[in-house]
C-alpha atoms as a PDB file:
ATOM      1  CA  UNK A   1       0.000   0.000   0.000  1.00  0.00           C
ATOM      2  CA  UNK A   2       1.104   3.404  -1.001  1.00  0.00           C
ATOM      3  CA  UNK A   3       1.092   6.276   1.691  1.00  0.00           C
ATOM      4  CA  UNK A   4       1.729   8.926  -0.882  1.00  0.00           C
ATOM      5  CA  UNK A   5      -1.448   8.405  -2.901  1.00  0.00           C
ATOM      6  CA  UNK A   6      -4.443  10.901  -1.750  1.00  0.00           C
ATOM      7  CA  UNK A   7      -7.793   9.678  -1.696  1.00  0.00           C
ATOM      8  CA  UNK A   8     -10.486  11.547  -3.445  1.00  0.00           C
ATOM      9  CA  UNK A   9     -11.788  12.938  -0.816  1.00  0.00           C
ATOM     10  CA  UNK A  10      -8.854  14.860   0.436  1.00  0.00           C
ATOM     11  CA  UNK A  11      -8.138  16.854  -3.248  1.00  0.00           C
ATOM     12  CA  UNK A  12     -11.761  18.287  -3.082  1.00  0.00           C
ATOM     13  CA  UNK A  13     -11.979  22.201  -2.952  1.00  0.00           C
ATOM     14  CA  UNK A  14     -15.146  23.326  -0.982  1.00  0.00           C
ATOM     15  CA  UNK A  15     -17.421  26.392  -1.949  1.00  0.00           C
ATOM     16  CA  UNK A  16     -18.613  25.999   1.355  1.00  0.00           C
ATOM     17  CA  UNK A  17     -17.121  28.685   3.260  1.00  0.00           C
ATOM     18  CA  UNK A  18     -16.462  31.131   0.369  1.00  0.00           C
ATOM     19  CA  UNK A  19     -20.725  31.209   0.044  1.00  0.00           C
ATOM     20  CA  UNK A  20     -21.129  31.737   3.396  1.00  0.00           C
ATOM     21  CA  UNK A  21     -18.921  34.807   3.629  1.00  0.00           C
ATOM     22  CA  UNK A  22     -20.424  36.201   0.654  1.00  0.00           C
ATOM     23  CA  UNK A  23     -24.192  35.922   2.607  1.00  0.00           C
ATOM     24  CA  UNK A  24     -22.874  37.603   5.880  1.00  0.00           C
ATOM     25  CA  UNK A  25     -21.341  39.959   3.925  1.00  0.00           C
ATOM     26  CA  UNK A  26     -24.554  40.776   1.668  1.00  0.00           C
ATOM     27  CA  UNK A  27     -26.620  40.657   4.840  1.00  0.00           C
ATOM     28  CA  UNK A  28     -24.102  42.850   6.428  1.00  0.00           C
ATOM     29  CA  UNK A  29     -24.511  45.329   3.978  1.00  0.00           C
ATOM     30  CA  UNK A  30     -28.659  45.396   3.925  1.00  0.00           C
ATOM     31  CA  UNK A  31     -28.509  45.436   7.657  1.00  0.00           C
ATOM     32  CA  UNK A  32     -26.620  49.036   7.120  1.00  0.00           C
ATOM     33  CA  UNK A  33     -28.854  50.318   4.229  1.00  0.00           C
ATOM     34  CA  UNK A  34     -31.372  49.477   6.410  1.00  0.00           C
ATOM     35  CA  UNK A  35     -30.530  51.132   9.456  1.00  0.00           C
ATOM     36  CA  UNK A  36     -29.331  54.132   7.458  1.00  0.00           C
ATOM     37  CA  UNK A  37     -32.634  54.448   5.988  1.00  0.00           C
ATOM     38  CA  UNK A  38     -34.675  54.469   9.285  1.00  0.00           C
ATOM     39  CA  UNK A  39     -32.283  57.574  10.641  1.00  0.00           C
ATOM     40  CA  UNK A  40     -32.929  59.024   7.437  1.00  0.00           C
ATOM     41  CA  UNK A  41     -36.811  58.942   7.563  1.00  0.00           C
ATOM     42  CA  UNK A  42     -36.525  60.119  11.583  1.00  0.00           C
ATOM     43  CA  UNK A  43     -34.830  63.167  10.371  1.00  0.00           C
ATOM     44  CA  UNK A  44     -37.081  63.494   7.796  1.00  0.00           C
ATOM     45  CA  UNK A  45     -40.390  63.186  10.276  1.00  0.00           C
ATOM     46  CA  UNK A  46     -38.776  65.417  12.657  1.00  0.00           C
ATOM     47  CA  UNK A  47     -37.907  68.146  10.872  1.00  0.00           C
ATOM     48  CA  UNK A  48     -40.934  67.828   8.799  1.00  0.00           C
ATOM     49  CA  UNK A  49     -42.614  68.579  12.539  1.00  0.00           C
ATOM     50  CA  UNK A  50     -40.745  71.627  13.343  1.00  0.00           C
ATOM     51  CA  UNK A  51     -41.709  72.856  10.055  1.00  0.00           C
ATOM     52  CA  UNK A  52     -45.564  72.376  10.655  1.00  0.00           C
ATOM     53  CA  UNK A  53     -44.632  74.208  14.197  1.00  0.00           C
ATOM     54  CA  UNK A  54     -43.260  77.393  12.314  1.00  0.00           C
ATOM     55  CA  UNK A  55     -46.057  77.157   9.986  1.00  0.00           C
ATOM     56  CA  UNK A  56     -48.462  77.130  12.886  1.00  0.00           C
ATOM     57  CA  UNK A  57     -46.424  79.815  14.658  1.00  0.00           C
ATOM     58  CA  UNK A  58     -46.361  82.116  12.119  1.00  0.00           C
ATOM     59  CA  UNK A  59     -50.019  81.911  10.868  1.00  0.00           C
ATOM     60  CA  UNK A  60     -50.640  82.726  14.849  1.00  0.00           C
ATOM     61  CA  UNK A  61     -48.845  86.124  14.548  1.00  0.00           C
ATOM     62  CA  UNK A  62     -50.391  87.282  11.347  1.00  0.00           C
ATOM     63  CA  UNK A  63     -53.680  86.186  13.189  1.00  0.00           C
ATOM     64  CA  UNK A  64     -52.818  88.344  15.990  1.00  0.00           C
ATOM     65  CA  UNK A  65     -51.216  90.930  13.719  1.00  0.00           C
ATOM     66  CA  UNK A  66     -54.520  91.219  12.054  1.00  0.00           C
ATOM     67  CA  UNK A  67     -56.304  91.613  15.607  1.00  0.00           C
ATOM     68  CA  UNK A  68     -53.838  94.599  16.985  1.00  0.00           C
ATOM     69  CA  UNK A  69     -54.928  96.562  13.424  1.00  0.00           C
ATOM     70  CA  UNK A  70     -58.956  95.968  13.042  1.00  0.00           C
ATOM     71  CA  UNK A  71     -59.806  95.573  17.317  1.00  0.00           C
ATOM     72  CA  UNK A  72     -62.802  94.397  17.780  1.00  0.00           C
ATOM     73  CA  UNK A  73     -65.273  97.238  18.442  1.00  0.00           C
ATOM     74  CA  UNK A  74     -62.570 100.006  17.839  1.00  0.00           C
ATOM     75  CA  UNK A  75     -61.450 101.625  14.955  1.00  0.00           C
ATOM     76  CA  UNK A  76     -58.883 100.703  12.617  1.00  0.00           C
ATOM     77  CA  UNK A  77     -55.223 101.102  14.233  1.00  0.00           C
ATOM     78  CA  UNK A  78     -52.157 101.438  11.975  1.00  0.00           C
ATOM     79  CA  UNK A  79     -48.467  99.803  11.498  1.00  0.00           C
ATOM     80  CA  UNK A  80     -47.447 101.850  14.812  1.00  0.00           C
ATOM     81  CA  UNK A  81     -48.688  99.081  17.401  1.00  0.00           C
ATOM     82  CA  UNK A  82     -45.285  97.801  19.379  1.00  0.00           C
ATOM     83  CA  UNK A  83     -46.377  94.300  18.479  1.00  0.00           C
ATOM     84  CA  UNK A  84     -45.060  94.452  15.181  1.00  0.00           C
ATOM     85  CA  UNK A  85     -40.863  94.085  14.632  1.00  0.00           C
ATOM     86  CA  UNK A  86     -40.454  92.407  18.133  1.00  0.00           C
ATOM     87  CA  UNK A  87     -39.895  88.858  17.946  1.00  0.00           C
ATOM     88  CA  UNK A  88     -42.784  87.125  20.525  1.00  0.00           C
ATOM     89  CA  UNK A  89     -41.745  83.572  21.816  1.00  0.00           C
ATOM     90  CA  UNK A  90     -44.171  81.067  22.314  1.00  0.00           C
ATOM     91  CA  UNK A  91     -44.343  79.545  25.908  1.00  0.00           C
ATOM     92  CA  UNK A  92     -46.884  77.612  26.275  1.00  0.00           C
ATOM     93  CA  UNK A  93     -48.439  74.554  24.202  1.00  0.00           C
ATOM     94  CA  UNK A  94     -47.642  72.877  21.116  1.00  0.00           C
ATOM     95  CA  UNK A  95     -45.882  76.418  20.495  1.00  0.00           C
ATOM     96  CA  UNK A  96     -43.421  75.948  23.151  1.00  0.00           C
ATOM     97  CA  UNK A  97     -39.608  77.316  22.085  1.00  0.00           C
ATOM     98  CA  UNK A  98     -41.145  78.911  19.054  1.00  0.00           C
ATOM     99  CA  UNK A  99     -40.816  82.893  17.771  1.00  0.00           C
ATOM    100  CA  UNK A 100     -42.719  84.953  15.872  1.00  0.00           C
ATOM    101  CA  UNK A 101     -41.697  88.399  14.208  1.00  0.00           C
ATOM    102  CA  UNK A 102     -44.723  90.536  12.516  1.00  0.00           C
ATOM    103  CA  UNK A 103     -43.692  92.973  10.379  1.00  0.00           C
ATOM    104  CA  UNK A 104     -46.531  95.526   9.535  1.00  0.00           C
ATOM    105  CA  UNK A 105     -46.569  98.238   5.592  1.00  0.00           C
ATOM    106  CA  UNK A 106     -49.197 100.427   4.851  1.00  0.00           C
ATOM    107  CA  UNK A 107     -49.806 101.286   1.336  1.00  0.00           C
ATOM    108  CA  UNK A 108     -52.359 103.596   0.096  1.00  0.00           C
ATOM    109  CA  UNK A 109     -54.129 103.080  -3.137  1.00  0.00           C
ATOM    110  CA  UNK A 110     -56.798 105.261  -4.159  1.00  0.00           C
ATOM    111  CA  UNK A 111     -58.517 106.443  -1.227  1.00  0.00           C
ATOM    112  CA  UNK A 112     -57.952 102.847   0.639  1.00  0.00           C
ATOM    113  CA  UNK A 113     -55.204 101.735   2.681  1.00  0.00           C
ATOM    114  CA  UNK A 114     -53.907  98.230   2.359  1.00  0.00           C
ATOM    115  CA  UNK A 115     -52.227  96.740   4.997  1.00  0.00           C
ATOM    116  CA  UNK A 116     -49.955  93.923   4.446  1.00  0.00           C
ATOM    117  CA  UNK A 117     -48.363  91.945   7.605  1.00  0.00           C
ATOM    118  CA  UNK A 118     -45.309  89.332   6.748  1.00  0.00           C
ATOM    119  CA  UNK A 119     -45.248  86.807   9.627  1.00  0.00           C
ATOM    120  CA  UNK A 120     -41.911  84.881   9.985  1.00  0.00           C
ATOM    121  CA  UNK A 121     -42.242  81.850  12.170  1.00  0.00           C
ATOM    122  CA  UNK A 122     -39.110  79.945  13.673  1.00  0.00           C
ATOM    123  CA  UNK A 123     -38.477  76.877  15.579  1.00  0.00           C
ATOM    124  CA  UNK A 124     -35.617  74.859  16.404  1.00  0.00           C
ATOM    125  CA  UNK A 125     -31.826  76.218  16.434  1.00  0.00           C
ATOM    126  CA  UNK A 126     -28.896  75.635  14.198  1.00  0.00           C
ATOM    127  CA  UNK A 127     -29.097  72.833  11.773  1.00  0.00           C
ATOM    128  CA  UNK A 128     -32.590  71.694  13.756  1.00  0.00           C
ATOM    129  CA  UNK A 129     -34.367  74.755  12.859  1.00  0.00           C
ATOM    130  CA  UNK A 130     -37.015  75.700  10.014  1.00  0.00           C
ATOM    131  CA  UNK A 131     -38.913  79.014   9.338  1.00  0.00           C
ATOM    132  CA  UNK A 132     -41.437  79.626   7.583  1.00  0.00           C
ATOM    133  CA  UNK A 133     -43.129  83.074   6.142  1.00  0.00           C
ATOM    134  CA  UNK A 134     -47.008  84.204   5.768  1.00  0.00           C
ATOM    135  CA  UNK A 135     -48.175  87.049   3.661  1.00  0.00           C
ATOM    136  CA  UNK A 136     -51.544  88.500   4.172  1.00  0.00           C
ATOM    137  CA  UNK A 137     -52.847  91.841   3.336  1.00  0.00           C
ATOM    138  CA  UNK A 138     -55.840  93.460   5.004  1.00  0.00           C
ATOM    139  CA  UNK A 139     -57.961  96.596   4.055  1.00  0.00           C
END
């Protein structure tokens, strides 16, 4: 008998363990895009909710704005009311951390006088901030 010979079994090459890197690997790699996907869409939801929140903040001080010109049961007022170019903060409610600036012009056309009231809501700081802007124009 010949000690040098090799059975068949012992010159086989196996796939085996080649495939299974190549599946943790892939796996690997979709258990990343997965994960990166899910901070992507919480950024996404979050700053999509400060966004509505400056929205909301900013329609509230034209609303307001509107209310300091035509008071109920009192004349007209004008763009002179101290409400208008200081920045309000919110402290209370869904508002909470939020500012509003109201910015009041007066334009006369004809024999009317047009009011129009630019409402810049913020909320958030730095790179987790958004602001939004309302227009509306009263007579």
């Amino acid at each position: 008998m010949c000690l040098s010979a090799q059975s068949p079994r012992s010159r086989q090459a196996g796939l085996g363990l080649p495939a299974a890197l190549f599946v943790i690997v892939v796996l690997a790699l979709i258990a990343v895009a997965i994960t990166e996907l899910e901070r992507t869409s919480a950024e996404s939801f979050s700053f999509n909710v400060l966004s509505q929140r400056a929205f909301y903040a900013a329609e509230s001080g034209a609303q307001v704005g509107l209310n300091r010109l035509f008071p109920p049961g009192a004349a007209a007022s004008d763009c002179s009311n101290s409400y208008f170019g200081t920045a309000q903060t919110y402290t209370q409610g869904g508002l909470n951390g939020c500012s509003v600036t109201v910015a009041c012009r007066a334009d006369t056309v004809g024999a009317d006088t047009i009011f129009t009231l630019t409402a810049t809501g913020q909320c958030g700081t730095g790179n987790d901030s958004a602001i939004r802007v309302i227009e509306v124009r009263a007579r």
